[in-house]
C-alpha atoms as a PDB file:
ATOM      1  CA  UNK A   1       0.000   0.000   0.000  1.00  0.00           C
ATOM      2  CA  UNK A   2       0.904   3.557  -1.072  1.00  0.00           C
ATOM      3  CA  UNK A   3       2.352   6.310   1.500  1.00  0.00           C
ATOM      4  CA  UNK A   4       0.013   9.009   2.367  1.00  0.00           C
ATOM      5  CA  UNK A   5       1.599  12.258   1.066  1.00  0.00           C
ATOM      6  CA  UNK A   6       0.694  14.790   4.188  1.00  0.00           C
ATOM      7  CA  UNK A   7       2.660  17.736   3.064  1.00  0.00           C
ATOM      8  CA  UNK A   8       0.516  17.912   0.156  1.00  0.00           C
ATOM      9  CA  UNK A   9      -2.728  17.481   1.483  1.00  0.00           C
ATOM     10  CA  UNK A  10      -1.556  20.104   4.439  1.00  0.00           C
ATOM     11  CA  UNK A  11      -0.556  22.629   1.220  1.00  0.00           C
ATOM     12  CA  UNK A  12      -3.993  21.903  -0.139  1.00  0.00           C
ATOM     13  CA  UNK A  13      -5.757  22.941   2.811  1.00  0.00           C
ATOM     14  CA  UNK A  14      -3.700  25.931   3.550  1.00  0.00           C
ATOM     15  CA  UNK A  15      -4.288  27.091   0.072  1.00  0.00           C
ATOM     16  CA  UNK A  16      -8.376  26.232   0.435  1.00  0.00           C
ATOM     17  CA  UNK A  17      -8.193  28.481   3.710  1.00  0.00           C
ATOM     18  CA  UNK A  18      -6.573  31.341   1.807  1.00  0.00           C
ATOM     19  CA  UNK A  19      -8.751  30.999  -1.044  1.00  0.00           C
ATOM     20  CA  UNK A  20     -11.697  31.488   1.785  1.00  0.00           C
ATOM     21  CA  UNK A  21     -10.194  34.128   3.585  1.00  0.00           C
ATOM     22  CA  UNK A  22      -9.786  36.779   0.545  1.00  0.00           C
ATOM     23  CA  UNK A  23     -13.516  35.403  -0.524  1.00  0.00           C
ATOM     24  CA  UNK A  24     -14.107  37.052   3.135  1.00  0.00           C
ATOM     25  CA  UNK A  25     -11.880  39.976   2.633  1.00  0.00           C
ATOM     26  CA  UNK A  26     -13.583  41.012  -0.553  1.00  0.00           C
ATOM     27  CA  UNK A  27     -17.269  40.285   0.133  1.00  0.00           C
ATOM     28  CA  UNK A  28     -16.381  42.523   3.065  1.00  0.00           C
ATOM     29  CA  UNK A  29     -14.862  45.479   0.972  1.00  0.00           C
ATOM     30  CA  UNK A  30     -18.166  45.419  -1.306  1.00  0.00           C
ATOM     31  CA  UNK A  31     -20.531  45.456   1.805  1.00  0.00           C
ATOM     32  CA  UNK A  32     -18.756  48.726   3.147  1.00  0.00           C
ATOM     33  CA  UNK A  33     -18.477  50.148  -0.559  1.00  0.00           C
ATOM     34  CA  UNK A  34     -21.631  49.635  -1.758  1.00  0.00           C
ATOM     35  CA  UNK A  35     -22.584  52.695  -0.902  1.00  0.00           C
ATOM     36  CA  UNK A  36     -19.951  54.361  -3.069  1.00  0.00           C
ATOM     37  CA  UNK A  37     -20.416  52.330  -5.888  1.00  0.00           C
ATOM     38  CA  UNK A  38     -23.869  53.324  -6.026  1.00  0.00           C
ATOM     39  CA  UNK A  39     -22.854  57.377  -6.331  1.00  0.00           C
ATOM     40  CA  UNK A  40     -20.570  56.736  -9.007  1.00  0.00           C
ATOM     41  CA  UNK A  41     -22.279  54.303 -11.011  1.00  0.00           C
ATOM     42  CA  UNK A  42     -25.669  56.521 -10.961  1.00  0.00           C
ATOM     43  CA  UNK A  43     -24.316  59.321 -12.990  1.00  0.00           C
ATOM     44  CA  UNK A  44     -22.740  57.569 -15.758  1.00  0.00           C
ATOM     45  CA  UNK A  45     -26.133  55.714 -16.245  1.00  0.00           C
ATOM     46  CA  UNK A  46     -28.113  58.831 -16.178  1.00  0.00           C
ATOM     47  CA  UNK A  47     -25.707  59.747 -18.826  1.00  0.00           C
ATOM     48  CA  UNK A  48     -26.372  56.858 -21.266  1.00  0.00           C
ATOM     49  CA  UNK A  49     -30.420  57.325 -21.121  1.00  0.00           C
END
């Protein structure tokens, strides 16, 4: 029977966990610009019609 390779399935969780974590991060930065987004995108829209 084959060797379980535990450095690779450790590197595959730490990348899963950062891969989650800046998923987080942005969702976050969205959330507290929505508000932002919503001034800036308004205008150019208004401009289009």
């Amino acid at each position: 029977m084959a060797k379980t390779n535990y450095s690779y399935e450790k590197r595959a969780r730490e990348i899963e966990k950062q891969k989650k974590k800046e998923e987080k991060r942005k969702k976050k930065q969205i959330q507290n610009d929505d508000g932002t987004q919503e001034d800036t995108q308004a205008p150019t829209q208004e401009s289009n019609t």
